[in-house]
N, C-alpha and C. Protein backbone atom coordinates (compact mmCIF):
# COMPACT_ATOMS: atom_id res chain seq x y z
N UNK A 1 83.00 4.72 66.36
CA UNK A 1 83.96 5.45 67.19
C UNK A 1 83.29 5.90 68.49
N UNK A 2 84.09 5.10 69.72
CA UNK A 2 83.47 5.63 71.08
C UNK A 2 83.27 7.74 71.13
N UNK A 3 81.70 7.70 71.89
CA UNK A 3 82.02 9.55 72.51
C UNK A 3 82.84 9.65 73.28
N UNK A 4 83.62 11.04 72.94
CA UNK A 4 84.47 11.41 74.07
C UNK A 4 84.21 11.16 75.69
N UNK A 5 82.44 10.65 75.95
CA UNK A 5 82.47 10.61 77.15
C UNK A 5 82.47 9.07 77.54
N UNK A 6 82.51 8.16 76.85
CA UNK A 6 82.84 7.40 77.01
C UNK A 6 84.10 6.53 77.13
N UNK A 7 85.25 7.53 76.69
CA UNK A 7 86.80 7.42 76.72
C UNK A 7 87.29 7.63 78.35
N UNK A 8 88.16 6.15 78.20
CA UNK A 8 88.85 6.63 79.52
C UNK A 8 89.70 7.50 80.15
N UNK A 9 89.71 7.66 80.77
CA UNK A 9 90.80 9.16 81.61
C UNK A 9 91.96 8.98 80.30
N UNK A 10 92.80 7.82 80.65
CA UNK A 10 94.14 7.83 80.26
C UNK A 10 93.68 8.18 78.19
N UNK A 11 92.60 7.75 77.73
CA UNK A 11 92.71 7.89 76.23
C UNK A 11 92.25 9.63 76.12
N UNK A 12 91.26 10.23 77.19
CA UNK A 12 91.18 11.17 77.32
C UNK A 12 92.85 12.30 77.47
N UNK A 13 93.87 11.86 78.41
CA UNK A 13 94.98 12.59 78.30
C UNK A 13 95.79 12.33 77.13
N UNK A 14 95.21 11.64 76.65
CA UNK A 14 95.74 11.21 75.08
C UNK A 14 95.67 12.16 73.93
N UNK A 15 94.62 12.39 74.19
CA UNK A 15 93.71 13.42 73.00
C UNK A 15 94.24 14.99 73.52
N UNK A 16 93.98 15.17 75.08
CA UNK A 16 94.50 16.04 75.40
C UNK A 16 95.60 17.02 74.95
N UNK A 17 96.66 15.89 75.08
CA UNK A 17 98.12 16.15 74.69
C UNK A 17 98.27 16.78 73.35
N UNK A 18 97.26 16.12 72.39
CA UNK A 18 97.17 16.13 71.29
C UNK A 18 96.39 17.67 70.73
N UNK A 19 95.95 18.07 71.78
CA UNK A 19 95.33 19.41 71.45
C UNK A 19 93.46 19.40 71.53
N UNK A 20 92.97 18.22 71.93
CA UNK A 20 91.78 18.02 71.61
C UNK A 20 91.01 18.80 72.77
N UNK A 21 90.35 19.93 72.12
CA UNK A 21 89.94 20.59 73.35
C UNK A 21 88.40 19.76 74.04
N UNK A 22 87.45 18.97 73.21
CA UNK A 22 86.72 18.44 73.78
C UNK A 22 86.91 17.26 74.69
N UNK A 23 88.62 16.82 74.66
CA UNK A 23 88.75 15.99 75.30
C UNK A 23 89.41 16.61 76.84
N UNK A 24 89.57 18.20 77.10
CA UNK A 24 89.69 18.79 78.25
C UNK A 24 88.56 19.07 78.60
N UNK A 25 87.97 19.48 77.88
CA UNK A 25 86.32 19.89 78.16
C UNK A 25 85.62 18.60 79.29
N UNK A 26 85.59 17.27 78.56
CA UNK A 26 85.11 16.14 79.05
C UNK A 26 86.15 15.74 80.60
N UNK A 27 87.66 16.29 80.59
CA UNK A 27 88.12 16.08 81.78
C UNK A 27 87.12 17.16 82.69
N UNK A 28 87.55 18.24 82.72
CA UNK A 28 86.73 19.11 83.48
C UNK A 28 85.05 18.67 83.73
N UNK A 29 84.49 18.12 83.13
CA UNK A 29 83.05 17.56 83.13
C UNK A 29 83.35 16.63 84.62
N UNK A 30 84.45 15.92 84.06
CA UNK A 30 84.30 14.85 84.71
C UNK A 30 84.65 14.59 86.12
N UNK A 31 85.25 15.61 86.49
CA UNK A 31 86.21 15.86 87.31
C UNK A 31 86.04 17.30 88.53
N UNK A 32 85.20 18.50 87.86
CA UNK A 32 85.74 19.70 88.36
C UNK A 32 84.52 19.23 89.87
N UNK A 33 83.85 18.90 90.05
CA UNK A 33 82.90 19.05 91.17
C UNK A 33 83.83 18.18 92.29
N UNK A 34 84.23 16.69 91.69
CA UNK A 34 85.20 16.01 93.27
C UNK A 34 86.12 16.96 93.53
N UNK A 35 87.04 17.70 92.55
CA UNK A 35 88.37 18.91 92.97
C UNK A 35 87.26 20.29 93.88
N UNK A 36 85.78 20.42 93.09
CA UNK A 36 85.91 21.41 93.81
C UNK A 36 85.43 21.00 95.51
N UNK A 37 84.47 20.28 95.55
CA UNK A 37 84.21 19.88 96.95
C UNK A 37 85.52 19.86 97.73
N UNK A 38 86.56 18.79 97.28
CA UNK A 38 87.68 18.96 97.95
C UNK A 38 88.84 20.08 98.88
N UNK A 39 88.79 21.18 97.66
CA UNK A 39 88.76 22.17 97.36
C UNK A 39 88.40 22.88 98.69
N UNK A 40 86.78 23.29 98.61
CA UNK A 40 85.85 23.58 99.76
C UNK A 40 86.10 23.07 101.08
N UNK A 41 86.38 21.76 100.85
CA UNK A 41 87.05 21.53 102.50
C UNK A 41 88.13 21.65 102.93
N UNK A 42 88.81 21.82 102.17
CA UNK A 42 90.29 22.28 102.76
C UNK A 42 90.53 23.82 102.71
N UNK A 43 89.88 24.49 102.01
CA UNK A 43 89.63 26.16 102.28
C UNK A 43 88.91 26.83 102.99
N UNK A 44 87.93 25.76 103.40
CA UNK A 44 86.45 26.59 103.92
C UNK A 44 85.38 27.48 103.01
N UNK A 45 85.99 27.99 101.87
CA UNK A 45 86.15 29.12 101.21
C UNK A 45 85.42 28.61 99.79
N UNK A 46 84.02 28.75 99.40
CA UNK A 46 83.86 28.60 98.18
C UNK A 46 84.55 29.43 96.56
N UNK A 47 84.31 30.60 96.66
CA UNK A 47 85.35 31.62 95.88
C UNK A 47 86.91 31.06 95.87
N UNK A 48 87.35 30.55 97.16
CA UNK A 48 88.87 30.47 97.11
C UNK A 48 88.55 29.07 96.13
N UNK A 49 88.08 28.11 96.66
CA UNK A 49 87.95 26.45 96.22
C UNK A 49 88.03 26.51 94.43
N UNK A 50 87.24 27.23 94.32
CA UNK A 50 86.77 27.97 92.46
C UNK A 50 87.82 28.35 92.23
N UNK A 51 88.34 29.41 92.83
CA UNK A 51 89.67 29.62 91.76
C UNK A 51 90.65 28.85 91.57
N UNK A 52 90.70 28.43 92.71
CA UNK A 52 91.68 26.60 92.72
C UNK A 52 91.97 26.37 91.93
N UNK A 53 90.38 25.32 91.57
CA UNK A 53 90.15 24.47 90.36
C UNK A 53 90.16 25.01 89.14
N UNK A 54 89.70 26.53 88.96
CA UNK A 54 90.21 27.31 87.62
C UNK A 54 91.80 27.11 87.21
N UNK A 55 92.37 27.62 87.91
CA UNK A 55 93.83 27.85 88.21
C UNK A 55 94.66 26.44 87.59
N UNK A 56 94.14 25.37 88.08
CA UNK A 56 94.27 24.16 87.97
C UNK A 56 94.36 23.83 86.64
N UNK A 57 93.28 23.61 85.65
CA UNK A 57 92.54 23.49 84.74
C UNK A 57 93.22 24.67 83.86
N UNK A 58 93.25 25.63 84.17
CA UNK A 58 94.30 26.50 83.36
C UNK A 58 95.40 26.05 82.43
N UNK A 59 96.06 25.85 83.92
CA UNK A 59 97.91 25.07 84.20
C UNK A 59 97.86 23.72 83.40
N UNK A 60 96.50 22.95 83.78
CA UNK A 60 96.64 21.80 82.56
C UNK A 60 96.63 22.18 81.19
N UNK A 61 95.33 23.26 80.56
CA UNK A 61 95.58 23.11 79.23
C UNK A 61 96.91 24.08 78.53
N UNK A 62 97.50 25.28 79.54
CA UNK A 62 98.85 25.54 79.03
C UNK A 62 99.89 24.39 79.29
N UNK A 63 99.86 23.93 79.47
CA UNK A 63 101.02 22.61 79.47
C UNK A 63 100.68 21.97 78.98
N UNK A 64 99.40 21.10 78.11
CA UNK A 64 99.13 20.02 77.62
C UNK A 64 99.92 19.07 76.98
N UNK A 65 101.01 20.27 76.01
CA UNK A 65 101.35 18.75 75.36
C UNK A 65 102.87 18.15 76.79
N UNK A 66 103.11 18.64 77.11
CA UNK A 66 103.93 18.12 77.89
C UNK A 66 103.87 17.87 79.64
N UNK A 67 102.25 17.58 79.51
CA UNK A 67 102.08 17.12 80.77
C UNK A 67 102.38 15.58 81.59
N UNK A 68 102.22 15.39 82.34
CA UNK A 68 102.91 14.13 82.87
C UNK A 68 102.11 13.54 84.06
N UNK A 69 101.38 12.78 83.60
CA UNK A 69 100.19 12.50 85.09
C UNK A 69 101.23 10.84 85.13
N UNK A 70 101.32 10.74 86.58
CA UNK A 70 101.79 9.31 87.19
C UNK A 70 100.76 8.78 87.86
N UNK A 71 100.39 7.57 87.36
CA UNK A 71 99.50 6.99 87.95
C UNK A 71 97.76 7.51 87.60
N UNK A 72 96.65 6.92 88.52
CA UNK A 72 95.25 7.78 87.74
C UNK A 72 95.19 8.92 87.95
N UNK A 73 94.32 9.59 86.77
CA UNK A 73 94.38 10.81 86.56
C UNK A 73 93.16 11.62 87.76
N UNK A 74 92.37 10.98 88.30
CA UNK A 74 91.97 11.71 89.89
C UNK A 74 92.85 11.59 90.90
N UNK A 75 93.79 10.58 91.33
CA UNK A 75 94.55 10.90 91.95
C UNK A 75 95.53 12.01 91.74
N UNK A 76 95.88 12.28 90.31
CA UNK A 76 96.74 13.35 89.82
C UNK A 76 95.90 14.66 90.32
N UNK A 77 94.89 15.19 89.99
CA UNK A 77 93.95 16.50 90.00
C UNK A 77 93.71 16.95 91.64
N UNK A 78 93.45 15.27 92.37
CA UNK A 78 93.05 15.67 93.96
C UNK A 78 94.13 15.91 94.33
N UNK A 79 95.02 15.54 94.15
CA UNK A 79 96.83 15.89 94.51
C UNK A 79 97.18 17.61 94.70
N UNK A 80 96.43 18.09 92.98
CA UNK A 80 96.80 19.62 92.66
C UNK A 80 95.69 20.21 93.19
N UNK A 81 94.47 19.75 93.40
CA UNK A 81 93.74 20.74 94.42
C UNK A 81 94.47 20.48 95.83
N UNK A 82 95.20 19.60 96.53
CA UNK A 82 95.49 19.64 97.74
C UNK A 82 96.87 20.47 98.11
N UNK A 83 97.23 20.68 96.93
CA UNK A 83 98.97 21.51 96.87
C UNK A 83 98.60 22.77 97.01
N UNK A 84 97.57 23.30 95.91
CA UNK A 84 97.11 24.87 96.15
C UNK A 84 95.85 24.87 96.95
N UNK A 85 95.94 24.56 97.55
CA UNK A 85 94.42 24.65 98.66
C UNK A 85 95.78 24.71 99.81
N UNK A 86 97.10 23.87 100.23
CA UNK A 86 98.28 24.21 101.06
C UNK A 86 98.54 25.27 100.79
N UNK A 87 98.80 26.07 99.65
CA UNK A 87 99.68 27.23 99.13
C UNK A 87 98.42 28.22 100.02
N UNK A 88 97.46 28.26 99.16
CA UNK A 88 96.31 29.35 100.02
C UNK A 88 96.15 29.20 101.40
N UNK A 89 96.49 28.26 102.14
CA UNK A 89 96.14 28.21 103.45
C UNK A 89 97.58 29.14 104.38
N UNK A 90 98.39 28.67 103.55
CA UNK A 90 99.73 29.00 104.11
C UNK A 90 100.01 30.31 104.10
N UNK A 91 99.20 31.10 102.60
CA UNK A 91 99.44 32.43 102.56
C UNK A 91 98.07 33.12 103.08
N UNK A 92 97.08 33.10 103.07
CA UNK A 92 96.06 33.50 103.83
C UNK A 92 95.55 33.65 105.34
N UNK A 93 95.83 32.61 105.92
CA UNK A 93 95.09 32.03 107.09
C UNK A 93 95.75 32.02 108.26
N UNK A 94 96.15 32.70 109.31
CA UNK A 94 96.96 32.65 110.55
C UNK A 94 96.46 31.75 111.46
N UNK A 95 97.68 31.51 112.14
CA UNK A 95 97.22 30.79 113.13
C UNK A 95 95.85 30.45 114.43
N UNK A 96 96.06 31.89 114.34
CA UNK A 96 94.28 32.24 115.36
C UNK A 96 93.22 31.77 114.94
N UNK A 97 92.94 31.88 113.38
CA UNK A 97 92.06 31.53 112.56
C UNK A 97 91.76 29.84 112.81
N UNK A 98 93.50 29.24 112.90
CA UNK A 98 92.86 27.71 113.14
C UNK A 98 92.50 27.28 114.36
N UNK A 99 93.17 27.80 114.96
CA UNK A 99 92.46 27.86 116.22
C UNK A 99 91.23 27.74 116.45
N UNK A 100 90.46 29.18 116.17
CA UNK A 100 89.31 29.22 116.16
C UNK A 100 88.46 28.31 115.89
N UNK A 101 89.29 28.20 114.45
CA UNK A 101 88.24 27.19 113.57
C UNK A 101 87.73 25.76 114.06
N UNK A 102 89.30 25.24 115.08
CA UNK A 102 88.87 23.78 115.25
C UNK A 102 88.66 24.15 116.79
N UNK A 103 88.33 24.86 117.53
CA UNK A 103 87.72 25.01 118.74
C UNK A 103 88.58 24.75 119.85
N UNK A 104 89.98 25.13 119.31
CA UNK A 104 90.83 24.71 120.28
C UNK A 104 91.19 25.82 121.19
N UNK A 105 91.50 25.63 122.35
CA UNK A 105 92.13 26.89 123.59
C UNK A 105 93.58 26.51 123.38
N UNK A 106 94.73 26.93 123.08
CA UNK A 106 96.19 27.18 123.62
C UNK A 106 96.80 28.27 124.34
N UNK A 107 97.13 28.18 125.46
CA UNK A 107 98.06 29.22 126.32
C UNK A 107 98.92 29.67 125.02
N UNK A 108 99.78 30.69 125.59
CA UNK A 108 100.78 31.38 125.10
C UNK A 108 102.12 30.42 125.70
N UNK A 109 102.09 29.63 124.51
CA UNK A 109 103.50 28.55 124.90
C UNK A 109 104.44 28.62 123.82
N UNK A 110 104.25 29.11 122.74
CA UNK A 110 105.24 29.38 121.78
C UNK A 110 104.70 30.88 120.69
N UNK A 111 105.64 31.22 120.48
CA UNK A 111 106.28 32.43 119.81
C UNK A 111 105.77 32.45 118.59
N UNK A 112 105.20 31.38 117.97
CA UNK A 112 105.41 31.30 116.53
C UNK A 112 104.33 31.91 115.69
N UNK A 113 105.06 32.44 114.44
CA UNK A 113 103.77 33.24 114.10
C UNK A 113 103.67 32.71 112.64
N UNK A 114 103.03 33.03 111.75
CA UNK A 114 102.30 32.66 110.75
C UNK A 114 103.60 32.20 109.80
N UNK A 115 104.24 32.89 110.01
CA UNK A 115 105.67 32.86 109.17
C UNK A 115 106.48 31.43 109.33
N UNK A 116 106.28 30.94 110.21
CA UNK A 116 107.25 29.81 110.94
C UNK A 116 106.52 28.76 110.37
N UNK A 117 105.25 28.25 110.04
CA UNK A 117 104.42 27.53 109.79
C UNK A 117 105.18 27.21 108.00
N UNK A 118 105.19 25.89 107.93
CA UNK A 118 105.95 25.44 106.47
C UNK A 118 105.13 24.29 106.42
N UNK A 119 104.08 24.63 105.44
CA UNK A 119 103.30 23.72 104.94
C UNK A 119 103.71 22.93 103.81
N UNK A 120 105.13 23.25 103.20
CA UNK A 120 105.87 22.14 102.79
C UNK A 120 106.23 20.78 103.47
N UNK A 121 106.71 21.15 104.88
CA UNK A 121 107.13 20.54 106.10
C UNK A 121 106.40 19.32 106.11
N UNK A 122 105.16 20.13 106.10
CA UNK A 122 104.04 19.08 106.83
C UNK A 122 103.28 18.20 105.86
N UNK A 123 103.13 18.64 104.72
CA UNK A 123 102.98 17.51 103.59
C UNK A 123 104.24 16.26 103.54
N UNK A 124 105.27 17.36 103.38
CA UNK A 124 106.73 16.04 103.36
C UNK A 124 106.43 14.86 104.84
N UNK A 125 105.87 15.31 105.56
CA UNK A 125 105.67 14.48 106.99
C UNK A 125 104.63 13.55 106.90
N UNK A 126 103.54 14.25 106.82
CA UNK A 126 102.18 13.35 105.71
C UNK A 126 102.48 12.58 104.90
N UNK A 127 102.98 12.57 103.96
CA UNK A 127 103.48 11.89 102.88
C UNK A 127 104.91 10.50 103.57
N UNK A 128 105.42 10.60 104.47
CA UNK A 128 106.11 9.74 104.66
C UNK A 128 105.93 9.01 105.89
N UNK A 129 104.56 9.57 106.70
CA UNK A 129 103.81 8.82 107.11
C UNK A 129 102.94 8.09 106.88
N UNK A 130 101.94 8.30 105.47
CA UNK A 130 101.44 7.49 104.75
C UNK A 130 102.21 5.97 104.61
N UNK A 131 103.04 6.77 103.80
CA UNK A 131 104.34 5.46 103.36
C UNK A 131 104.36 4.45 103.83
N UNK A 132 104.14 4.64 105.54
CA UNK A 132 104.90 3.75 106.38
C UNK A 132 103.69 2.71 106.75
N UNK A 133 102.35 3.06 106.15
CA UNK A 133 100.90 2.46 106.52
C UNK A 133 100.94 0.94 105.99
N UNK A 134 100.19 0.27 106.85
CA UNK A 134 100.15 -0.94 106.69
C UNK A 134 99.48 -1.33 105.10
N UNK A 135 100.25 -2.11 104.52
CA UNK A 135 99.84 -1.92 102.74
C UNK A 135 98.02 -2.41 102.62
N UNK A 136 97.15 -2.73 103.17
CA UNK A 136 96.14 -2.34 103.14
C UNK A 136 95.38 -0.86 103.63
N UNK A 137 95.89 -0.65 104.66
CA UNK A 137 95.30 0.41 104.84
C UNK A 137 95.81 1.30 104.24
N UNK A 138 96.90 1.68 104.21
CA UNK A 138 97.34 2.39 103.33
C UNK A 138 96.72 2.79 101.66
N UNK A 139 96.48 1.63 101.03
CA UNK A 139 95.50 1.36 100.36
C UNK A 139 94.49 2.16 100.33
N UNK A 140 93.58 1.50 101.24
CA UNK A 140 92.08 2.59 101.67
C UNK A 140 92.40 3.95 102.06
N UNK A 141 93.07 3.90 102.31
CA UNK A 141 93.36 5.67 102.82
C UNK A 141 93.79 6.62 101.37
N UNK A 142 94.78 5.86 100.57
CA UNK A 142 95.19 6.99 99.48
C UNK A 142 93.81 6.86 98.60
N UNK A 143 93.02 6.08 98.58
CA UNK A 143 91.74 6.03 97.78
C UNK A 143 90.68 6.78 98.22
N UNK A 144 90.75 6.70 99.73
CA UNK A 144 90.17 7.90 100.14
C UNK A 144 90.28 9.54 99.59
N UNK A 145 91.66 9.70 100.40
CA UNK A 145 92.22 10.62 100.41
C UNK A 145 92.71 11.08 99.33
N UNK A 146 93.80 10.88 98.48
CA UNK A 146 94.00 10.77 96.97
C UNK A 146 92.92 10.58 95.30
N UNK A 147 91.89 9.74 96.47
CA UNK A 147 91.60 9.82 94.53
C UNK A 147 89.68 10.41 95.13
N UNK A 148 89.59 10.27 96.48
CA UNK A 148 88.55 11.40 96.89
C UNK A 148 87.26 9.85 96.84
N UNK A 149 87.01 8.80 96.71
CA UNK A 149 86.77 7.71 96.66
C UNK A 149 85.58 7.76 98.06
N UNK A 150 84.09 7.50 97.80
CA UNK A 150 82.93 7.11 99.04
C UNK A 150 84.04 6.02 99.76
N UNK A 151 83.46 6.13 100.96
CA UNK A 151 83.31 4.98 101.83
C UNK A 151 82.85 3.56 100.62
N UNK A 152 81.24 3.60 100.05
CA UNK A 152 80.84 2.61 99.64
C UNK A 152 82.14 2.15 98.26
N UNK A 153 82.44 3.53 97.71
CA UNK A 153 82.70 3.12 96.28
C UNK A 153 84.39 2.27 96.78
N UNK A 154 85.14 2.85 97.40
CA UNK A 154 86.41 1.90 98.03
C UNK A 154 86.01 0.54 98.42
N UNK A 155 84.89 0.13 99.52
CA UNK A 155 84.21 -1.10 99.66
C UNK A 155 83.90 -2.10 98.57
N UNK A 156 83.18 -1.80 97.60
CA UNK A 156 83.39 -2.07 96.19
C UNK A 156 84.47 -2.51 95.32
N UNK A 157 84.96 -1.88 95.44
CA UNK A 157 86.72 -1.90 94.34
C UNK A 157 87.67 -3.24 95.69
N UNK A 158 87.65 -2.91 96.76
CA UNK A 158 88.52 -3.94 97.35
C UNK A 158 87.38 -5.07 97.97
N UNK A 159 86.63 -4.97 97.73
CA UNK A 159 85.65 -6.26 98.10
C UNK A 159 85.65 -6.50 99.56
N UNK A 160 85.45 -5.28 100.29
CA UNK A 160 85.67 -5.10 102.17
C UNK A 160 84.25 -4.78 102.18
N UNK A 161 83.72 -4.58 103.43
CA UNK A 161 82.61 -3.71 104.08
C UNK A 161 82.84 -2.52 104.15
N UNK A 162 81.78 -1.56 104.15
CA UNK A 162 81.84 -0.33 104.75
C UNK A 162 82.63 -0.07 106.13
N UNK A 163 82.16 -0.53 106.66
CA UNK A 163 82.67 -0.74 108.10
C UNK A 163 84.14 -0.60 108.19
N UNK A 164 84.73 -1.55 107.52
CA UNK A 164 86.23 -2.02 107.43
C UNK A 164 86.94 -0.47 107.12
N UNK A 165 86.80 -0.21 105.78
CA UNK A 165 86.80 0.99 105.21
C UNK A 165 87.00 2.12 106.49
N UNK A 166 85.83 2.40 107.05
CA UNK A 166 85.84 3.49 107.76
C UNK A 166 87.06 3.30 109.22
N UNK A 167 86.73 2.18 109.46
CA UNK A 167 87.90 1.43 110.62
C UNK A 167 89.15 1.88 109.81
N UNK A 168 89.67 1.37 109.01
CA UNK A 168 90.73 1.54 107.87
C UNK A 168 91.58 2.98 108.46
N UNK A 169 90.53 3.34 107.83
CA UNK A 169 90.72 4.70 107.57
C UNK A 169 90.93 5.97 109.26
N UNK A 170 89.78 5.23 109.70
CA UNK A 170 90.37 5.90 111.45
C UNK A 170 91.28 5.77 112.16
N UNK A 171 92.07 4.58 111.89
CA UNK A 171 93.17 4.04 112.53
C UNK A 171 94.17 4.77 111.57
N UNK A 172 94.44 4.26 110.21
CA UNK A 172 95.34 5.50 109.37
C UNK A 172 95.74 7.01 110.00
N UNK A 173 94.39 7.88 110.17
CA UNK A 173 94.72 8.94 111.00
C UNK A 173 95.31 9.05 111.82
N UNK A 174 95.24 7.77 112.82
CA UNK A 174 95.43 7.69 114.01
C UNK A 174 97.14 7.52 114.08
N UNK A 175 97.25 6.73 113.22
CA UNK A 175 98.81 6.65 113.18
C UNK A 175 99.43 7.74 112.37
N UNK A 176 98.68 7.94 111.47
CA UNK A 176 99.50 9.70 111.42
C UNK A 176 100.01 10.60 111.81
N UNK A 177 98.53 11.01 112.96
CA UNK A 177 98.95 12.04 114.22
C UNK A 177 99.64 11.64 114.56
N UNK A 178 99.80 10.15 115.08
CA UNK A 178 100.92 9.78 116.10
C UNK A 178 102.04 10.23 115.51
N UNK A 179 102.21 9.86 114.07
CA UNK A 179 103.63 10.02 113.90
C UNK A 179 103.86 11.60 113.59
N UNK A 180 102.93 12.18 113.22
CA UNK A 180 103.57 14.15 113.14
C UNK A 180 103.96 14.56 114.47
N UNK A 181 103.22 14.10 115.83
CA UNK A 181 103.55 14.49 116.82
C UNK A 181 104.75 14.50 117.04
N UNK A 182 105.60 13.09 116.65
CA UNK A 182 107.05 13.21 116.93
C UNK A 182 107.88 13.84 116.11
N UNK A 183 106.98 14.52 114.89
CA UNK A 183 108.09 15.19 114.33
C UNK A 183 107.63 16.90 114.00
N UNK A 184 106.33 17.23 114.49
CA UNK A 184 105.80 18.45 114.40
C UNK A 184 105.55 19.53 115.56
N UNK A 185 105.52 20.57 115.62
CA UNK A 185 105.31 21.82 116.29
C UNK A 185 103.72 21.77 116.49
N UNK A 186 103.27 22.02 117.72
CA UNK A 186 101.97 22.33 118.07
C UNK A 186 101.20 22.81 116.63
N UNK A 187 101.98 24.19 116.26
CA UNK A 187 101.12 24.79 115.53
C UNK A 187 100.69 24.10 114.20
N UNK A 188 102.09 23.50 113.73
CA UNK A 188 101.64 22.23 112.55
C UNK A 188 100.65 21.57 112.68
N UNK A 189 100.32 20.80 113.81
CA UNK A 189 99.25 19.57 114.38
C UNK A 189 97.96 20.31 113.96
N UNK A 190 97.80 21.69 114.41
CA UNK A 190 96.92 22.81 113.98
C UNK A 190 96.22 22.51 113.07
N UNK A 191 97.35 23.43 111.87
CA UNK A 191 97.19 22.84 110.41
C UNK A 191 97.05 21.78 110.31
N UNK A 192 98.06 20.53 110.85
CA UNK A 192 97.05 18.69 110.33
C UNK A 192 96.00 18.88 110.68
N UNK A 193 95.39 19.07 111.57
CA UNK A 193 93.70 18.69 112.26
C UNK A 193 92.84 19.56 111.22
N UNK A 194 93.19 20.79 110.77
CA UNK A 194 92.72 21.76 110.20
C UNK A 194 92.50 20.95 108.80
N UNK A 195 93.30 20.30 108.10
CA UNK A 195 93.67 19.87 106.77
C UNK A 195 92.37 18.64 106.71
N UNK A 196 92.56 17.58 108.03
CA UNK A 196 91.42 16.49 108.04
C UNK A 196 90.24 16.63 108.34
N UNK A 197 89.53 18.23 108.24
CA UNK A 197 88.12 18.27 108.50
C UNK A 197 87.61 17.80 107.47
C-alpha cells in the first residue's frame, strides 16, 4: 500500500472527504508554502499571508466531506489564497497605500475613495480577460498564475523554452491591461498593477 505521500492530490481529496486526517495533513505539507509565498505577494504582509492560508485550510477541513475542487487541486488552493488575499486587500488597504506602494504620482482627478474600489469588479474583468487569451498563452499564464508553476517547471510540462514562457506570459499581461483599461477606473488599474507584483 502506497504512503500517503506518495498519493496523488486527487486520491489524497479522496481520503480527505473520507475523514482521513493524515491525508489533510499531507495536503497542507504539500501545498501550504506555494499558498503562502503567494499569499505574501499579494499582501505584502507576512502575518496577513499566514492567516490566509490558516483560514483556508480551516474552511477545507470543516467542509471536507462536501467539498468540491474543479479541476487540479493547486489550481483550486492558489485560487482561495487569491480570493482572500482580494477580500484583505479590499478591506485593509486604501488607495494611498497603493499608490505609494507602486511609486505612482496621481493629481487629484477623481473623488474616489476606498469604498468605490470593488475588487469583485476587477477579478470578474481579469477573469474574462484571461478567457479571451490566445489558447496557448492563455495556457502559460493560468499555469503560471493559477497553479503558481516556475518559469522552468511550465517549460517542461509544454515542451517550450524558458524564454517562450516568459514572452508568453509578458504579452498576456499586456493584453490584460489593455483590456481593464477599457473597462476600469484609474484606481482599479491601481489595484491590477498592485495584484501583479
Amino acid at each position: 500500500m502506497a504512503s500517503v505521500n506518495e498519493l496523488s492530490d486527487n486520491d489524497l481529496l479522496l481520503r480527505l472527504k473520507n475523514g482521513e486526517h493524515t491525508a489533510f495533513t499531507e495536503i497542507y505539507n504539500r501545498f501550504w508554502e506555494k499558498m503562502m509565498n503567494h499569499a505574501v505577494k499579494l499582501t505584502k504582509s507576512e502575518d496577513e499571508a499566514a492567516d490566509i492560508v490558516q483560514e483556508i485550510f480551516v474552511s477545507i477541513w470543516n467542509r471536507k466531506e462536501s467539498l468540491e475542487v474543479k479541476g487540479p487541486l493547486a489550481a483550486y488552493l492558489i485560487k482561495s489564497v487569491r480570493n482572500l488575499s482580494l477580500k484583505y486587500i479590499e478591506k485593509n488597504i486604501h488607495k494611498e497605500n497603493f499608490i505609494e506602494r507602486l511609486g505612482y504620482h496621481f493629481e487629484n482627478t477623481t473623488a474616489q475613495t476606498e469604498d468605490d474600489i470593488s475588487v469583485k469588479e476587477l477579478q470578474e474583468n481579469i477573469d474574462t480577460a484571461v478567457s479571451k487569451l490566445p489558447g496557448k498563452m492563455r495556457q502559460v499564464y493560468v499555469l503560471s498564475r493559477d497553479e503558481q508553476l516556475s518559469h522552468k517547471e511550465i517549460a517542461q510540462k509544454l515542451g517550450i523554452s524558458e524564454l517562450t514562457v516568459k514572452k508568453q506570459i509578458n504579452n498576456a499581461l499586456k493584453l490584460i491591461a489593455k483590456s481593464l483599461k477599457l473597462n476600469l477606473s484609474g484606481t482599479m488599474l491601481v489595484l491590477f498593477a498592485h495584484l501583479l507584483k
